[in-house]
C-alpha atoms as a PDB file:
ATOM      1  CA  UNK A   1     -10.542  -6.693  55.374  1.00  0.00           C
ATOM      2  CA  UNK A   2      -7.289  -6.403  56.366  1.00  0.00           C
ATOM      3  CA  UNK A   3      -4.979  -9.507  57.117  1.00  0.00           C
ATOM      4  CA  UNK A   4      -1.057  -8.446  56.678  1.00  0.00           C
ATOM      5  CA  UNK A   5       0.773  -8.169  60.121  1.00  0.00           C
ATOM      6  CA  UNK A   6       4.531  -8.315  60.306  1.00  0.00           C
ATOM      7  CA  UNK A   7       6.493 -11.337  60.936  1.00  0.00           C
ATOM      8  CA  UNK A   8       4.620 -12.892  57.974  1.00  0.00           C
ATOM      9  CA  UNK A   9       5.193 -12.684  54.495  1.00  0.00           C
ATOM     10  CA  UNK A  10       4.544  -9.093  53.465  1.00  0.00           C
ATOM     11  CA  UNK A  11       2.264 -10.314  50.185  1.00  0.00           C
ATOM     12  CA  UNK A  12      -0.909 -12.085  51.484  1.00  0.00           C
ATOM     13  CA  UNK A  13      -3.625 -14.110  49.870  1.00  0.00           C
ATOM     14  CA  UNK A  14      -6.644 -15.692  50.500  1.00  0.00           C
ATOM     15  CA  UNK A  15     -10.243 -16.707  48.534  1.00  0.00           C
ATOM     16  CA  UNK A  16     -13.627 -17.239  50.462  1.00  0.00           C
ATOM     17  CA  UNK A  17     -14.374 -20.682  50.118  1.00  0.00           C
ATOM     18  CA  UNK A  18     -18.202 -20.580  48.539  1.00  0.00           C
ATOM     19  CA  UNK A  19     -20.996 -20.989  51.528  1.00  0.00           C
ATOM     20  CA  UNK A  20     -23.770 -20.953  48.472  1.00  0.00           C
ATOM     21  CA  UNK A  21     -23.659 -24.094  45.634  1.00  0.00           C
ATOM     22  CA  UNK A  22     -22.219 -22.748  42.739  1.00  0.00           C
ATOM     23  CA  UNK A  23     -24.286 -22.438  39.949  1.00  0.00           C
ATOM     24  CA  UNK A  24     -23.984 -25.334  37.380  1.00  0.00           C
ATOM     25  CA  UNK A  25     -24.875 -23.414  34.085  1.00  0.00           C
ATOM     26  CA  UNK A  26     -22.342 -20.467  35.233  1.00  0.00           C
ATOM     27  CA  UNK A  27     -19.784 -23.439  35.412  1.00  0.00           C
ATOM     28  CA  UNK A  28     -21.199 -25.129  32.565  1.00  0.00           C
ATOM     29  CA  UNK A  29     -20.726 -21.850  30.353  1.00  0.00           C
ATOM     30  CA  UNK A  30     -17.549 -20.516  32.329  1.00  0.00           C
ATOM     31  CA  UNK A  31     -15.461 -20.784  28.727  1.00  0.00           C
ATOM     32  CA  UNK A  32     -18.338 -18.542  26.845  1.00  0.00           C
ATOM     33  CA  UNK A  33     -18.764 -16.011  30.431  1.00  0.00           C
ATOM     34  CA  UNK A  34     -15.281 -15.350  30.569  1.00  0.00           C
ATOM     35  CA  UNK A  35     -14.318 -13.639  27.544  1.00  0.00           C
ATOM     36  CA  UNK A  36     -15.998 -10.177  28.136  1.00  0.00           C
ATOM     37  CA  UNK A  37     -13.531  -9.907  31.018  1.00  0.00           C
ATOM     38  CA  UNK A  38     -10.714 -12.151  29.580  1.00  0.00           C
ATOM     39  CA  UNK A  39     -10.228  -9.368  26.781  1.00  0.00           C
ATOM     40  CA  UNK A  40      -9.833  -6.745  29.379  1.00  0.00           C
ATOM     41  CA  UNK A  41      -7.237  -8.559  31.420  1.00  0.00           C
ATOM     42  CA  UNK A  42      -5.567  -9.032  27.901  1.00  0.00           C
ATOM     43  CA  UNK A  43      -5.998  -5.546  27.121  1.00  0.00           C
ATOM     44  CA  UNK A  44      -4.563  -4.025  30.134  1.00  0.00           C
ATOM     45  CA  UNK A  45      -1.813  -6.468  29.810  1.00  0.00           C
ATOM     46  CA  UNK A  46      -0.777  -5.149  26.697  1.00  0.00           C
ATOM     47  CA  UNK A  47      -1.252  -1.701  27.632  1.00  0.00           C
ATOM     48  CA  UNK A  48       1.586  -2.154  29.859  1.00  0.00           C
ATOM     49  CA  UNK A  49       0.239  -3.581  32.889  1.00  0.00           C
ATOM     50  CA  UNK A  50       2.546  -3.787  35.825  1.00  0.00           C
ATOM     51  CA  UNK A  51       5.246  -1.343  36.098  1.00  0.00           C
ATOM     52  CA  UNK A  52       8.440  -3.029  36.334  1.00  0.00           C
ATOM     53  CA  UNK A  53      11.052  -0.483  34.405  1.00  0.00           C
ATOM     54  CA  UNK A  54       9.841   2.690  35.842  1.00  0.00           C
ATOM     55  CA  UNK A  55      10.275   0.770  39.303  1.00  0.00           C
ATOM     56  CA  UNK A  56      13.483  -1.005  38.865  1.00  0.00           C
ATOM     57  CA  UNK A  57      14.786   2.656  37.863  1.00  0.00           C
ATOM     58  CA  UNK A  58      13.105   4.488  40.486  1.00  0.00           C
ATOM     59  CA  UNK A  59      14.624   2.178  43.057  1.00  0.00           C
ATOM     60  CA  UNK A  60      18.371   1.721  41.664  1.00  0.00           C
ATOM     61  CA  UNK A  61      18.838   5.413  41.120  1.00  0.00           C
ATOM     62  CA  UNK A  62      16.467   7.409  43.444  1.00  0.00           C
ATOM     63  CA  UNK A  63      15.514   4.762  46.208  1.00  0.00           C
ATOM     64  CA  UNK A  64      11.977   5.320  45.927  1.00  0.00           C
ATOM     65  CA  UNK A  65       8.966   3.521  45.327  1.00  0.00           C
ATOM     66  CA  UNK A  66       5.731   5.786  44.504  1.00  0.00           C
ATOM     67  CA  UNK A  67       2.797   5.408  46.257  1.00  0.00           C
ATOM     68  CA  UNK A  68       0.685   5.632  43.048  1.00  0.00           C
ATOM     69  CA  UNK A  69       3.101   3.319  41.141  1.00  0.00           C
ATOM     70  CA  UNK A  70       2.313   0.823  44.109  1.00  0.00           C
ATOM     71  CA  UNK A  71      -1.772   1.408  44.005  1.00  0.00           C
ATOM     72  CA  UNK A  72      -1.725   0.993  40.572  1.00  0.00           C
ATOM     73  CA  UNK A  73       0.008  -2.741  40.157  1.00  0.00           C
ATOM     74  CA  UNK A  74      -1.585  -3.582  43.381  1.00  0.00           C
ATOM     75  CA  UNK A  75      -5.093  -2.506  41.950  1.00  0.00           C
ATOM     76  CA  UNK A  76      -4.181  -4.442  38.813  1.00  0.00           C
ATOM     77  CA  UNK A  77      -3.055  -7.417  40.266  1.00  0.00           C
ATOM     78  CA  UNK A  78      -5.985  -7.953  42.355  1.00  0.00           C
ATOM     79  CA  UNK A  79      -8.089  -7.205  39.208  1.00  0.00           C
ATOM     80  CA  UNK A  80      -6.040 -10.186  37.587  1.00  0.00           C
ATOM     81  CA  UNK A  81      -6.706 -12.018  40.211  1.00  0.00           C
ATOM     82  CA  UNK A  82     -10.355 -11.586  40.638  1.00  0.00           C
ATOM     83  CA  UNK A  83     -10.074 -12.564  36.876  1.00  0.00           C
ATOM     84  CA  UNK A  84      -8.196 -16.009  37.448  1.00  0.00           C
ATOM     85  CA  UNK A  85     -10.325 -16.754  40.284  1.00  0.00           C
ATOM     86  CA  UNK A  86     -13.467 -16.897  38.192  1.00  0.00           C
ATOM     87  CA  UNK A  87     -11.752 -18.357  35.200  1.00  0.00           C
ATOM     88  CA  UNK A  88     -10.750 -21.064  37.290  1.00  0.00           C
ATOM     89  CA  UNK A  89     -14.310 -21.526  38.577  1.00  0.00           C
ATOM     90  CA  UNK A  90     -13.764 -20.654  41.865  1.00  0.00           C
ATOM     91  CA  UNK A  91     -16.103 -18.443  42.762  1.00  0.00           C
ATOM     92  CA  UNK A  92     -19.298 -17.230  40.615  1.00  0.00           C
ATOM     93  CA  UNK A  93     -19.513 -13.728  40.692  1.00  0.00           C
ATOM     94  CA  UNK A  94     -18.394 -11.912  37.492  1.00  0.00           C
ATOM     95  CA  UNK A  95     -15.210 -10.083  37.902  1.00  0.00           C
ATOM     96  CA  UNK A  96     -15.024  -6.748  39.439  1.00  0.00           C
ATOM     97  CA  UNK A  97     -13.056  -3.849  37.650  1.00  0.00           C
ATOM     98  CA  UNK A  98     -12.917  -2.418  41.178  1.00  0.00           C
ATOM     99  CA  UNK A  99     -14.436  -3.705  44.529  1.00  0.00           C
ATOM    100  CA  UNK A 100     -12.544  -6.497  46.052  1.00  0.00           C
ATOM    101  CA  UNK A 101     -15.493  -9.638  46.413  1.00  0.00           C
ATOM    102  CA  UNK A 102     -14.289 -12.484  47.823  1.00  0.00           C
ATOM    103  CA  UNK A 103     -10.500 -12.154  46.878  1.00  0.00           C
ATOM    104  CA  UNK A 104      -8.456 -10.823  49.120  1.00  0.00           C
ATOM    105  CA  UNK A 105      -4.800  -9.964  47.817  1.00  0.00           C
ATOM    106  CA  UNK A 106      -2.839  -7.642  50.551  1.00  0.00           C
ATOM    107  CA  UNK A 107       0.829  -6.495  49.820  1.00  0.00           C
ATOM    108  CA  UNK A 108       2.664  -4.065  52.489  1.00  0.00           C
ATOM    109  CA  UNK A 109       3.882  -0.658  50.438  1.00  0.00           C
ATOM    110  CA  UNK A 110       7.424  -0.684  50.744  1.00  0.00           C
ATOM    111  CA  UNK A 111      10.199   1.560  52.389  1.00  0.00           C
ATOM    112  CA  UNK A 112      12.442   1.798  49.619  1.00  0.00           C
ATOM    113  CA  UNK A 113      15.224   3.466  51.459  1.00  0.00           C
ATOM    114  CA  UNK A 114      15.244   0.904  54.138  1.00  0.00           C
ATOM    115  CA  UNK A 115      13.430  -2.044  52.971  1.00  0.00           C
ATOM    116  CA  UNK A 116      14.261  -2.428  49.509  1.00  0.00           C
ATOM    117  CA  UNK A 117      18.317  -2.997  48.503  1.00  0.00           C
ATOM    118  CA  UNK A 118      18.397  -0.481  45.510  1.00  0.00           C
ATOM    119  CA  UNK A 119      21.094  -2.987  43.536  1.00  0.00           C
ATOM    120  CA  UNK A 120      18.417  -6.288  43.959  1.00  0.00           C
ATOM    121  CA  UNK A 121      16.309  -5.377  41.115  1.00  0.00           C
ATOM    122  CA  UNK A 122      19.500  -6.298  38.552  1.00  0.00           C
ATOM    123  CA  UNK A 123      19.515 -10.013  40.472  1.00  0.00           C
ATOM    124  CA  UNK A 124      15.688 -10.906  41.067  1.00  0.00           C
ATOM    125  CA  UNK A 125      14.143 -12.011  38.199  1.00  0.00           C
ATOM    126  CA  UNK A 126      17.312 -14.554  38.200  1.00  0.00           C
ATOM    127  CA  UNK A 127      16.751 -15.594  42.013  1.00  0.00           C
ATOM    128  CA  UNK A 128      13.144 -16.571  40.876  1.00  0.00           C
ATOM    129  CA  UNK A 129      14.001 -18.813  38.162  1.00  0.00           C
ATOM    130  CA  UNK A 130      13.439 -21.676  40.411  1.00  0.00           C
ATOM    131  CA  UNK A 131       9.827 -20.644  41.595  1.00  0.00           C
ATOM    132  CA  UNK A 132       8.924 -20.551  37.481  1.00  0.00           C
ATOM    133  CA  UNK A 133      10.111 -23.913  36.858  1.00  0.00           C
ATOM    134  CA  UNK A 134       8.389 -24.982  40.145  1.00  0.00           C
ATOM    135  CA  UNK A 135       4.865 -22.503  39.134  1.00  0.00           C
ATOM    136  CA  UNK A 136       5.179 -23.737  36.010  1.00  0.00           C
ATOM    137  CA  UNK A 137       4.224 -27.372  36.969  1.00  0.00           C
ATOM    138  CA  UNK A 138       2.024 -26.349  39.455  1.00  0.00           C
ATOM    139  CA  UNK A 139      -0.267 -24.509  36.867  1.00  0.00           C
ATOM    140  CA  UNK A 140      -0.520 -27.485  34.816  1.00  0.00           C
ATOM    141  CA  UNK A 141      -1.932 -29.385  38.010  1.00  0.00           C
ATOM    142  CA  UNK A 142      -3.911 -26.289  38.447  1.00  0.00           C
ATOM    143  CA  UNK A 143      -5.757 -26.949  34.643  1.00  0.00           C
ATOM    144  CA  UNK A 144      -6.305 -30.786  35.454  1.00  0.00           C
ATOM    145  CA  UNK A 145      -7.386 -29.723  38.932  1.00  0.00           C
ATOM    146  CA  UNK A 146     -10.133 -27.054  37.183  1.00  0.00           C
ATOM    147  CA  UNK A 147     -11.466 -29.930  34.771  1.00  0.00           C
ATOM    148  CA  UNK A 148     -11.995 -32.065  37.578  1.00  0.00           C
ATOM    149  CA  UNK A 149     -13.829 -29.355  39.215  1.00  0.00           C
ATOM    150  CA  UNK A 150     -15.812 -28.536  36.646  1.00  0.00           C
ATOM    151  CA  UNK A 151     -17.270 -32.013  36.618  1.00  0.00           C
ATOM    152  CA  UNK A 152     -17.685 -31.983  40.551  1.00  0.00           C
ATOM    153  CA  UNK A 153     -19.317 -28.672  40.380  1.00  0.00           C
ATOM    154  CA  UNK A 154     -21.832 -29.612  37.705  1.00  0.00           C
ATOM    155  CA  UNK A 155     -22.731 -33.051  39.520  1.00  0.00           C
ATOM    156  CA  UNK A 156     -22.618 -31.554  43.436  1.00  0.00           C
ATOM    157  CA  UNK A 157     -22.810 -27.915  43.209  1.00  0.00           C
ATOM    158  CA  UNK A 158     -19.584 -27.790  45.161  1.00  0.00           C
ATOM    159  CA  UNK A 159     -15.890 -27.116  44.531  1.00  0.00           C
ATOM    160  CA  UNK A 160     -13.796 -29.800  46.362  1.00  0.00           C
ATOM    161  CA  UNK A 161     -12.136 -28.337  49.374  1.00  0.00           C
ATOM    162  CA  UNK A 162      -8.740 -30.147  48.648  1.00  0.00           C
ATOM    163  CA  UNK A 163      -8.868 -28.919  45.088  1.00  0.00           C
ATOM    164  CA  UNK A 164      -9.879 -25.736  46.221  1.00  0.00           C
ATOM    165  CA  UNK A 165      -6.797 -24.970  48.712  1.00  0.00           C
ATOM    166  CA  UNK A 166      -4.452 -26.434  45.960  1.00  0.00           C
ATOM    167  CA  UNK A 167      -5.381 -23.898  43.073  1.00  0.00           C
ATOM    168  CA  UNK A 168      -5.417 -21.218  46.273  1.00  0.00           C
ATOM    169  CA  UNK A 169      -2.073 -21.828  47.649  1.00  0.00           C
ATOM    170  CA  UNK A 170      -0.954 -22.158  43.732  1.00  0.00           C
ATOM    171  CA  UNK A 171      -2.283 -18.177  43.556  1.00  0.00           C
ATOM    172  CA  UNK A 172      -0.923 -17.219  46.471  1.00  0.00           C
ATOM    173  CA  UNK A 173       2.812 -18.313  45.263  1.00  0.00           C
ATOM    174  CA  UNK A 174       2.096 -16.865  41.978  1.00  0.00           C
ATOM    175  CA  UNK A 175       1.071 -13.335  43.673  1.00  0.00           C
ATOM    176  CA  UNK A 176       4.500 -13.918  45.949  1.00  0.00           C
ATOM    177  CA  UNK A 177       7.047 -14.362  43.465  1.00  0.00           C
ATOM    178  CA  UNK A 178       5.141 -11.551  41.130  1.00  0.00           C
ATOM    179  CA  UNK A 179       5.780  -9.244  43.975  1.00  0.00           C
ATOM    180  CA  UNK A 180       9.361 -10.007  44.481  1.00  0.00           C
ATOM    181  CA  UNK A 181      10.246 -10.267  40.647  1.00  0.00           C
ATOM    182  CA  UNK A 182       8.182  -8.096  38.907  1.00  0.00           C
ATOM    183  CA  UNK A 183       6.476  -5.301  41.335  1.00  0.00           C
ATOM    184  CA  UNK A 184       9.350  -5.314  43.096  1.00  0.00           C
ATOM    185  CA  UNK A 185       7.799  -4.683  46.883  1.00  0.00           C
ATOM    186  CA  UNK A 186       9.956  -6.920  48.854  1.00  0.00           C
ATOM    187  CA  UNK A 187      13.262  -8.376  48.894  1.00  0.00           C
ATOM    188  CA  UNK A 188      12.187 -11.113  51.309  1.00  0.00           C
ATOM    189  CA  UNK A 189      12.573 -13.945  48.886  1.00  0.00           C
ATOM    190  CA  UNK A 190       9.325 -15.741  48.467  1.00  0.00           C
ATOM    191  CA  UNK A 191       9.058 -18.996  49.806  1.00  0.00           C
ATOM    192  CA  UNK A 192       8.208 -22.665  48.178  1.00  0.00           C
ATOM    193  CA  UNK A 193       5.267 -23.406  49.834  1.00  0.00           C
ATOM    194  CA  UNK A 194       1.378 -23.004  49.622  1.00  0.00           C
ATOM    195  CA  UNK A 195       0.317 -21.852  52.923  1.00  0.00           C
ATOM    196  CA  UNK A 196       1.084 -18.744  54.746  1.00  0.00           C
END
């Protein structure tokens, strides 16, 4: 399902709030379930994972940004994601390697002639220094926010809303600033806030 349109911010993201209970032993056991998948997150990570250097040449010297270069980190970050999701007991089902479930991560492919200043590579990852102090705290409340969760799921069967939206929105700005630091799709500079 598709949900970019212009005038907003050209990375989107959104999880399906759970219409079913979650199930209490999946939550209970969430620490034990998600290693399988943990070690293949970790293992594409060090594989390489995201292509940043390839990019930041491709854009300084030839102005381009490759289609498949873009499929693959946007693939891989929505794997990551569907990863972090479960990790952070948001949703039950396991992790797909593949089909998207109920996490929906949409970035707009890049013009890299006119969308993308070929000399803004050399400057971003300084421009986002602010946005990792700021994530930084934020995933700290995100790890007190999942153990209170984790209690609320195993005594109602349900995430808290509140709690929900605030690890959300925490994603979202992760996926945002990733985009414009690392994947380098947009030089709109992401902005400090949760919601779209």
């Amino acid at each position: 399902m598709a949900f970019y349109t212009s005038g907003v911010y050209p990375v989107q993201f959104r999880v399906d709030y759970p219409d079913q209970p979650l199930g209490r032993g999946s939550t209970f056991f969430r620490f034990i379930l998600m290693i399988p998948i943990a070690i293949v997150a970790a293992a594409l990570s060090s594989a390489g994972g995201i292509l940043t250097c390839p990019l930041f040449l491709m854009i300084v010297f030839r102005q381009k940004y490759p289609r498949w270069w873009f499929d693959w980190n946007l693939a891989l970050m929505q794997f990551y994601n569907r990863v972090a999701v479960y990790i952070l007991l948001m949703r039950d089902e396991y992790p797909s390697t593949e089909d998207e479930q109920a996490i929906h991560l949409e970035v707009a492919y890049p013009d890299a002639q006119a969308g993308l200043n070929r000399f803004m590579p050399f400057v971003k990852w300084l421009l986002a220094i602010p946005h990792y102090i700021v994530l930084m705290l934020l995933w700290i409340g995100v790890w007190l926010v999942s153990v209170f969760a984790w209690f609320a799921i195993l005594f109602t069967a349900k995430y808290p809303r509140g709690a929900f939206e605030f690890v959300e929105g925490t994603i979202r700005w992760q996926n945002r600033v990733t985009c414009y630091a690392i994947a380098l799709t947009t030089d709109r500079y992401p902005p400090f806030r949760f919601k779209d």
